[in-house]
Protein backbone atom coordinates (compact mmCIF):
# COMPACT_ATOMS: atom_id res chain seq x y z
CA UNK A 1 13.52 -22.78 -4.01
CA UNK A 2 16.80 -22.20 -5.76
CA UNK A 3 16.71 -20.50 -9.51
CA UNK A 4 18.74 -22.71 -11.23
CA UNK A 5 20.27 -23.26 -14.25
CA UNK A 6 20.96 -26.71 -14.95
CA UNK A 7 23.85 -28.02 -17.00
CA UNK A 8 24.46 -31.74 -18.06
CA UNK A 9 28.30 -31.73 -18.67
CA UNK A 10 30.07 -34.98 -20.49
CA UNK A 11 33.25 -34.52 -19.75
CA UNK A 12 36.49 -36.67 -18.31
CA UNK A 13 39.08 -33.96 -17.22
CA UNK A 14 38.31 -33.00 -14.06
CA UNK A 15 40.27 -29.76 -14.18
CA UNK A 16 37.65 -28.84 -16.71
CA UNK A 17 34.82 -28.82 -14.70
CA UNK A 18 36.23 -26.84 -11.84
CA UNK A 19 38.41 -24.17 -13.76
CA UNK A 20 35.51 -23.42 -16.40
CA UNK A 21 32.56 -24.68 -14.13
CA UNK A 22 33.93 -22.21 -11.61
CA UNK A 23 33.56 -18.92 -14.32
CA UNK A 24 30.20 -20.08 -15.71
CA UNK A 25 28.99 -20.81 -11.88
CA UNK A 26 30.13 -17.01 -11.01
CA UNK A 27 28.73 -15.52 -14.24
CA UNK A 28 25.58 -17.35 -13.20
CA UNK A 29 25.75 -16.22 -9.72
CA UNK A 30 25.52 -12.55 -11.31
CA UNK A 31 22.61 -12.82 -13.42
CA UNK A 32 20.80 -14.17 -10.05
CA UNK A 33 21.24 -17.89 -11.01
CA UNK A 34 22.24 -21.22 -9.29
CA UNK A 35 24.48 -23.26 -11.76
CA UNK A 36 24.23 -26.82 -11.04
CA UNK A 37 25.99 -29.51 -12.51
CA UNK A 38 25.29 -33.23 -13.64
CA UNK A 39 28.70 -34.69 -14.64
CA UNK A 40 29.39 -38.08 -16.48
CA UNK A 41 32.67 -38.95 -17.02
CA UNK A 42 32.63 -42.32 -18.97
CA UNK A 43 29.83 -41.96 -21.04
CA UNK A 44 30.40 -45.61 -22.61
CA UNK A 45 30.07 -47.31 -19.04
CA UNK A 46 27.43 -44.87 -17.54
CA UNK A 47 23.20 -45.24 -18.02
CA UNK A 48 23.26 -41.60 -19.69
CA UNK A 49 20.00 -42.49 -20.45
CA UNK A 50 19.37 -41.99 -16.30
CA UNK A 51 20.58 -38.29 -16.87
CA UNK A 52 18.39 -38.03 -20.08
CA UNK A 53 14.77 -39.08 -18.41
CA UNK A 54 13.69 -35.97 -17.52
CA UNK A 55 13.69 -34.24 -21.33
CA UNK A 56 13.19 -30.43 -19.48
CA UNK A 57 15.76 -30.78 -16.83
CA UNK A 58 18.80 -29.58 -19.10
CA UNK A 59 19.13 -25.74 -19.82
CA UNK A 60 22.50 -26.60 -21.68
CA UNK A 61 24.46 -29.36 -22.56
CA UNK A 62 28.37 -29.64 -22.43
CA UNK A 63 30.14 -32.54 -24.71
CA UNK A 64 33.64 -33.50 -24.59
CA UNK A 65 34.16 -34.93 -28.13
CA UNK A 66 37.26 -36.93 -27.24
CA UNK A 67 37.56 -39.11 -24.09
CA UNK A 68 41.13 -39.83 -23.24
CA UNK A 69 39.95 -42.30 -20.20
CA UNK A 70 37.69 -44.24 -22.26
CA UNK A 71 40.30 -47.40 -24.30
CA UNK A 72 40.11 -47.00 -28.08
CA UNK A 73 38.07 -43.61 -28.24
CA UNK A 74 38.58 -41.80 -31.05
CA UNK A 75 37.23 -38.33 -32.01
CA UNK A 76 34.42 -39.34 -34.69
CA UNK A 77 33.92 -42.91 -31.94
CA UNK A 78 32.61 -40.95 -28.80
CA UNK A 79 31.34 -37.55 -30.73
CA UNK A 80 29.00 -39.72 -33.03
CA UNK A 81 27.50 -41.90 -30.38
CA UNK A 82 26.47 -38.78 -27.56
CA UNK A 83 25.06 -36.49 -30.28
CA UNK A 84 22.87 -39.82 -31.48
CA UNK A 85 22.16 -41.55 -27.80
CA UNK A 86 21.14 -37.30 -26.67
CA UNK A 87 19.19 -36.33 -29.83
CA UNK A 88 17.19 -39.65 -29.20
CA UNK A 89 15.85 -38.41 -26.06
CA UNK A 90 16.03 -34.56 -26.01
CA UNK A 91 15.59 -33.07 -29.37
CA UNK A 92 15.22 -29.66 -28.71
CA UNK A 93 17.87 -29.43 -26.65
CA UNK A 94 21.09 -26.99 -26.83
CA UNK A 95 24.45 -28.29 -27.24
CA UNK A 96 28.33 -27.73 -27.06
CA UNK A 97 30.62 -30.03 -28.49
CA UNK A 98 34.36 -29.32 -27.82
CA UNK A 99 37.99 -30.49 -28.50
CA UNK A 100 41.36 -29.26 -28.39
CA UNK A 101 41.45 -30.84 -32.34
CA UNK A 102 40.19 -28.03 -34.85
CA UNK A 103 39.69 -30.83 -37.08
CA UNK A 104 36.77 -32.47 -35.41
CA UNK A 105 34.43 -29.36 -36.48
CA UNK A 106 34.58 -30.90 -40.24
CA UNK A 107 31.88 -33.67 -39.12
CA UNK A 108 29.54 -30.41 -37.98
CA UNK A 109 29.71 -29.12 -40.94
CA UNK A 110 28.24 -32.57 -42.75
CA UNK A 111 25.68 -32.87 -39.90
CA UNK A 112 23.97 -29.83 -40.04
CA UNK A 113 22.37 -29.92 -36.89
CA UNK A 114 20.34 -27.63 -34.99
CA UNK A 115 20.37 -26.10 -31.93
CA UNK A 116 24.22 -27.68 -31.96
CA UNK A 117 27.41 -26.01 -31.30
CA UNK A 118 30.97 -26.24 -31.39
CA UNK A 119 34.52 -24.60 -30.30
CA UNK A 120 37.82 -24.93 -29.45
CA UNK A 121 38.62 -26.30 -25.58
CA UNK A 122 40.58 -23.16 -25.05
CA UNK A 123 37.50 -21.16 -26.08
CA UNK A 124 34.65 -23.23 -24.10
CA UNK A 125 34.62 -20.79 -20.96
CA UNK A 126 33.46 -17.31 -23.33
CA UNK A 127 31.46 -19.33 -25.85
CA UNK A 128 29.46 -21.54 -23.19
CA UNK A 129 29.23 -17.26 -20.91
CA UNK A 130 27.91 -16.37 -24.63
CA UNK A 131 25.07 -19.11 -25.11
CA UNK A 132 23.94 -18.44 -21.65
CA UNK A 133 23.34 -15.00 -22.49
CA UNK A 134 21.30 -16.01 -25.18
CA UNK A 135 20.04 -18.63 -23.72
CA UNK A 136 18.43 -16.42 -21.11
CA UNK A 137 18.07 -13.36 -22.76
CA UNK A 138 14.43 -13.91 -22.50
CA UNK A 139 14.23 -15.10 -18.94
CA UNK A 140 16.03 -11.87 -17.92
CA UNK A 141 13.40 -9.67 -19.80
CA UNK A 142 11.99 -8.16 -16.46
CA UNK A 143 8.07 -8.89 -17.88
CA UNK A 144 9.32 -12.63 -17.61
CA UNK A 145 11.51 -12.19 -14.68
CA UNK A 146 8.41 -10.76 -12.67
CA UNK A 147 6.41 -13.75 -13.16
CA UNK A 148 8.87 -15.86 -12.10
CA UNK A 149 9.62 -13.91 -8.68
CA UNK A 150 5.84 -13.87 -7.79
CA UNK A 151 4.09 -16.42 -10.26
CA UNK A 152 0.91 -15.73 -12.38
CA UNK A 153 -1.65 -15.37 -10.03
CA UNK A 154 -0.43 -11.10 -9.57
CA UNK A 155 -1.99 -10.92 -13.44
CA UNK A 156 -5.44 -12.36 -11.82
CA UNK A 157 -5.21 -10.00 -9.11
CA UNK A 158 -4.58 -7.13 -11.81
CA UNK A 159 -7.58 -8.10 -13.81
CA UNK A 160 -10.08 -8.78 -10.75
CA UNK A 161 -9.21 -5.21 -9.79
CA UNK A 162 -9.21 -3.71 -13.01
CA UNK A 163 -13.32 -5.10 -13.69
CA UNK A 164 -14.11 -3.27 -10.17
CA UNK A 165 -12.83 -0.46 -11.40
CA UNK A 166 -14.37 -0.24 -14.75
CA UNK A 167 -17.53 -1.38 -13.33
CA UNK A 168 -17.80 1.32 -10.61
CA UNK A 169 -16.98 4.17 -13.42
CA UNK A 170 -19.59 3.01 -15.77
CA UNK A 171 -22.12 5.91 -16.24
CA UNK A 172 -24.92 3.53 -15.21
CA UNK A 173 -23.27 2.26 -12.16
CA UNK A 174 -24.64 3.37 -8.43
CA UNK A 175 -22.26 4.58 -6.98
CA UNK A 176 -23.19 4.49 -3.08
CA UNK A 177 -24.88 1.25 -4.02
CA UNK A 178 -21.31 -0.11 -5.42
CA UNK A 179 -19.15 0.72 -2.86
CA UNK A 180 -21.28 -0.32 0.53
CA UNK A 181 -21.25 -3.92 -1.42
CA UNK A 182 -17.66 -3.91 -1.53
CA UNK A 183 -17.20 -2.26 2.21
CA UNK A 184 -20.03 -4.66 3.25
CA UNK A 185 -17.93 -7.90 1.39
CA UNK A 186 -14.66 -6.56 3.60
CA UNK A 187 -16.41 -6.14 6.59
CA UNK A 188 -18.01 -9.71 6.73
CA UNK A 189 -14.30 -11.01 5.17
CA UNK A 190 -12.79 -9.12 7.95
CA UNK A 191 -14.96 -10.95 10.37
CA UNK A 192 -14.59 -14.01 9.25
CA UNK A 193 -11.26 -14.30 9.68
CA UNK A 194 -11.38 -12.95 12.85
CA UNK A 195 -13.41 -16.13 13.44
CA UNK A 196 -11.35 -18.41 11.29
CA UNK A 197 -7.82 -16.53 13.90
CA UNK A 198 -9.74 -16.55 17.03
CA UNK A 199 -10.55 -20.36 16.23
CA UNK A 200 -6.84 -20.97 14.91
CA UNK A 201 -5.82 -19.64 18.28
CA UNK A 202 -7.81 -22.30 20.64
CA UNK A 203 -6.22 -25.59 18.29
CA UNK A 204 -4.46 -28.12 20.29
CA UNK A 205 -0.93 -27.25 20.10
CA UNK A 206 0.54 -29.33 17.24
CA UNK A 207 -2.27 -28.71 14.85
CA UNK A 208 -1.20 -24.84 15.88
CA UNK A 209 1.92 -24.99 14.83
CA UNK A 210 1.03 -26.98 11.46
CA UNK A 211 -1.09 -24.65 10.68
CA UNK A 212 1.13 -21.86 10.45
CA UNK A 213 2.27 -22.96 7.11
CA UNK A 214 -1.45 -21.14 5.60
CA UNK A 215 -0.32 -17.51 4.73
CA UNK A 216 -3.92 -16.62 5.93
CA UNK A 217 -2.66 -17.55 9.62
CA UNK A 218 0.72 -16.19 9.40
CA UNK A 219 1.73 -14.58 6.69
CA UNK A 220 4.54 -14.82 4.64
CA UNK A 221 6.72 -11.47 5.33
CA UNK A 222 6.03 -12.03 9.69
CA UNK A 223 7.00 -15.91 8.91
CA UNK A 224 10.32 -14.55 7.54
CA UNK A 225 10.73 -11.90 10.30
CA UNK A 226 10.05 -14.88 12.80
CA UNK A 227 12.43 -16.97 11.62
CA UNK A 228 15.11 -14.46 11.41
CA UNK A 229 14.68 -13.88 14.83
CA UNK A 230 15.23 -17.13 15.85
CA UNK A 231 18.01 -17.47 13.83
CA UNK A 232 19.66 -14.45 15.68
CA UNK A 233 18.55 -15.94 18.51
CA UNK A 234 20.37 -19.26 18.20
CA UNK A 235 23.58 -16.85 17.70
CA UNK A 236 24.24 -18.35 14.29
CA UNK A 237 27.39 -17.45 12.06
CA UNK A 238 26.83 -14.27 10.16
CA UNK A 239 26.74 -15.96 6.63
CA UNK A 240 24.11 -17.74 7.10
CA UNK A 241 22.15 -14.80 9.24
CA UNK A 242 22.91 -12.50 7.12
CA UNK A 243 20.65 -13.84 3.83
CA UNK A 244 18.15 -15.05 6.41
CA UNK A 245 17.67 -11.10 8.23
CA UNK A 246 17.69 -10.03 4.43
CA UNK A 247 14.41 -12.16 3.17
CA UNK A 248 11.91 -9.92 4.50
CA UNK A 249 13.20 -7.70 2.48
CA UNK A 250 12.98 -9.87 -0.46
CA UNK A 251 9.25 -11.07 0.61
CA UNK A 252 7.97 -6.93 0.44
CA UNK A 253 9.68 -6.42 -3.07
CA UNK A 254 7.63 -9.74 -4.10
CA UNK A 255 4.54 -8.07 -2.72
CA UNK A 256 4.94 -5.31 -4.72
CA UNK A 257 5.35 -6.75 -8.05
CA UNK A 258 2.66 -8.92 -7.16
CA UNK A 259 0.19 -6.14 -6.06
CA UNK A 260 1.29 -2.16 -6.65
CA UNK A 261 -0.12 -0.77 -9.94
CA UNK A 262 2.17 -0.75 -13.19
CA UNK A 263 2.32 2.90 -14.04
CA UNK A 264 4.91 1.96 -16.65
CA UNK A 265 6.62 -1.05 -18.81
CA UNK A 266 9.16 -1.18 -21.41
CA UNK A 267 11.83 -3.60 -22.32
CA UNK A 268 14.16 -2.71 -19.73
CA UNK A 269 12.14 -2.24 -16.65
CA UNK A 270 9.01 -1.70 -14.82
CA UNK A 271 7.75 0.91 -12.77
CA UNK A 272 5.35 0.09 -9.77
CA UNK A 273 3.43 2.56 -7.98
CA UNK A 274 1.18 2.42 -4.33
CA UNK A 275 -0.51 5.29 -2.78
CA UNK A 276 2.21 6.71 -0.04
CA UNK A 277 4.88 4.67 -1.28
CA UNK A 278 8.09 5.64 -3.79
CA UNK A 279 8.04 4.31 -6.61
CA UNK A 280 9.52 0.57 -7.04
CA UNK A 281 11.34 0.03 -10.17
CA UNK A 282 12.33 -3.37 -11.39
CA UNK A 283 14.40 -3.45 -14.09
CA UNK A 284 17.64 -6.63 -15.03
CA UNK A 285 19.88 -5.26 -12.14
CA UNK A 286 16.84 -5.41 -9.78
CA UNK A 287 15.72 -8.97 -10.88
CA UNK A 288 19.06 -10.07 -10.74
CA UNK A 289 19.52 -8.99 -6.81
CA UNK A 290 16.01 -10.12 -5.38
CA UNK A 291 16.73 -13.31 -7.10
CA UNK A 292 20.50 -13.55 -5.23
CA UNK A 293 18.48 -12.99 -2.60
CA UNK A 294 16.11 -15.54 -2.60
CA UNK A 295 18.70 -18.22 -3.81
CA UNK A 296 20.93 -17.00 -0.39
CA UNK A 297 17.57 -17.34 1.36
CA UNK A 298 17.41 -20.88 0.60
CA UNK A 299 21.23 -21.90 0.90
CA UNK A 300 21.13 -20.20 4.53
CA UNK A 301 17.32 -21.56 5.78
CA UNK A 302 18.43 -25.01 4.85
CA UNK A 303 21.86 -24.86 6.44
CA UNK A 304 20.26 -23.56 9.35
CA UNK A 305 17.21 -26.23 9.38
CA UNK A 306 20.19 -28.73 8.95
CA UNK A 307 22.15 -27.20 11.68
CA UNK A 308 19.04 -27.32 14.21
CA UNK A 309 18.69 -30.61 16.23
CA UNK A 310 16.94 -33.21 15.50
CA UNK A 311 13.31 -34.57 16.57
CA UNK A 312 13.19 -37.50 18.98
């Protein structure tokens, strides 16, 4: 799945969208995000409201306050209607109103709305760079960032390990006593699923392969080293091999977030630590390259699940 950041942009010129959607896409593309673009280019003849359903969708919205294909816009016309027909179904959202016409930041100033913004045309490509940096200031925070690489159920892990723990060094704990439970609850686990495999193994072919999509039958880092080799295999072109021979990789560094101790956190990075291991430190410039990583990932699996043939 593709981290994306996803921009609603109301806009005519063409030219616009490709020179300045081009910088903010590579800016994007270096804070380990995929820019993608919803584009309406006659707001008075389009169902905005279609774009506008789905009230979480937009990380930013672009305006073009004066329409030169639209007959008989003018300035306060076409400005006055978006900010009204957006505000009435996304309230929270943040916008960027522009025009090559200095004047038309007057009406701004009468508005006083929030979470609104405006520039010069010549200035849009810094000022939208800008609010993205704000805008994800947060998201980049590698606490955040962390969560989003491996998702919340690492914190559950941490805290079901951390009440072993503090249960086995409580004075009144038995110690033996404690630890043949847990060996006993591994043991039995571990022969379970040796049932649950061996049993896996003997399924009718089909349901075999279906079930490969449970972790607990093939997990994810061999599923990734599979697939790369089958990719080689097929002798595809390197730039979509490449990304694909790079996500197990990718797939340990989310293991390790999601289960090496934190032996230290501060606003710029975290340190990870495992018995026998270095030390795995993910800090902005970390984040930013596992998630180029997994956004290649997907670009390159689905161009080469496109690429393979079809099912008769």
């Amino acid at each position: 799945m593709l981290i994306k950041f996803n921009v609603l942009w109301i806009e005519d010129r063409q030219r616009t969208i490709d020179t300045t959607g081009a910088a903010l896409r590579t800016h994007l593309d270096n804070l380990g995000f995929h820019l993608e673009i919803d584009q309406i280019r006659d707001p008075r003849n389009t169902p905005v409201e279609r774009f506008l359903s789905n009230t979480s969708k937009y990380d930013l919205i672009l305006v073009d306050w004066k329409f030169e294909s639209v007959p008989g816009s003018t300035d306060q016309e076409m400005g006055g209607e978006i900010i009204e027909r957006i505000r009435e179904k996304i309230t929270f959202a943040d916008i960027v109103f522009y025009s090559g016409d200095p004047e038309f930041e007057k009406d701004f100033q009468k508005r006083a709305l929030q979470g609104v913004y405006v520039c010069d045309r010549r200035a849009l490509k810094e000022e939208a760079k800008e609010l993205i940096d704000y805008l994800l200031h947060k998201t980049l925070h590698p606490k955040i960032m962390r969560g989003i690489v491996v998702s919340e159920l690492s914190q559950i892990d941490d805290l079901c390990y951390r009440i072993i723990e503090k249960k086995y060094n409580d004075p009144s704990c038995d110690k033996p006593k404690f630890l043949e439970d847990i060996k006993g609850s591994l043991q039995r686990q571990a022969k379970k699923r040796n049932k649950e495999k061996e049993a896996f193994w003997t399924k009718e072919d089909n349901d075999f392969i279906e079930g490969l999509r449970s972790t607990l039958n093939l997990e994810s880092h061999k599923r990734a080293t599979k697939v790369g080799q089958y990719a080689e295999s097929d002798g595809i072109e390197a730039k979509i091999l490449e990304p694909i021979m790079a996500l197990p990789s990718t797939v340990s560094k989310r293991n390790k977030l999601a289960h090496w101790k934190r032996a230290e956190e501060t606003d710029t990075h975290i340190k990870l630590t495992c018995p026998g291991e270095d030390d795995y430190t993910f800090d902005q410039a970390e984040a930013a390259l596992v998630r180029n990583s997994i956004n290649n990932a997907a670009q390159a699996l689905q161009q080469y699940l496109d690429g393979l043939p079809e099912n008769e």
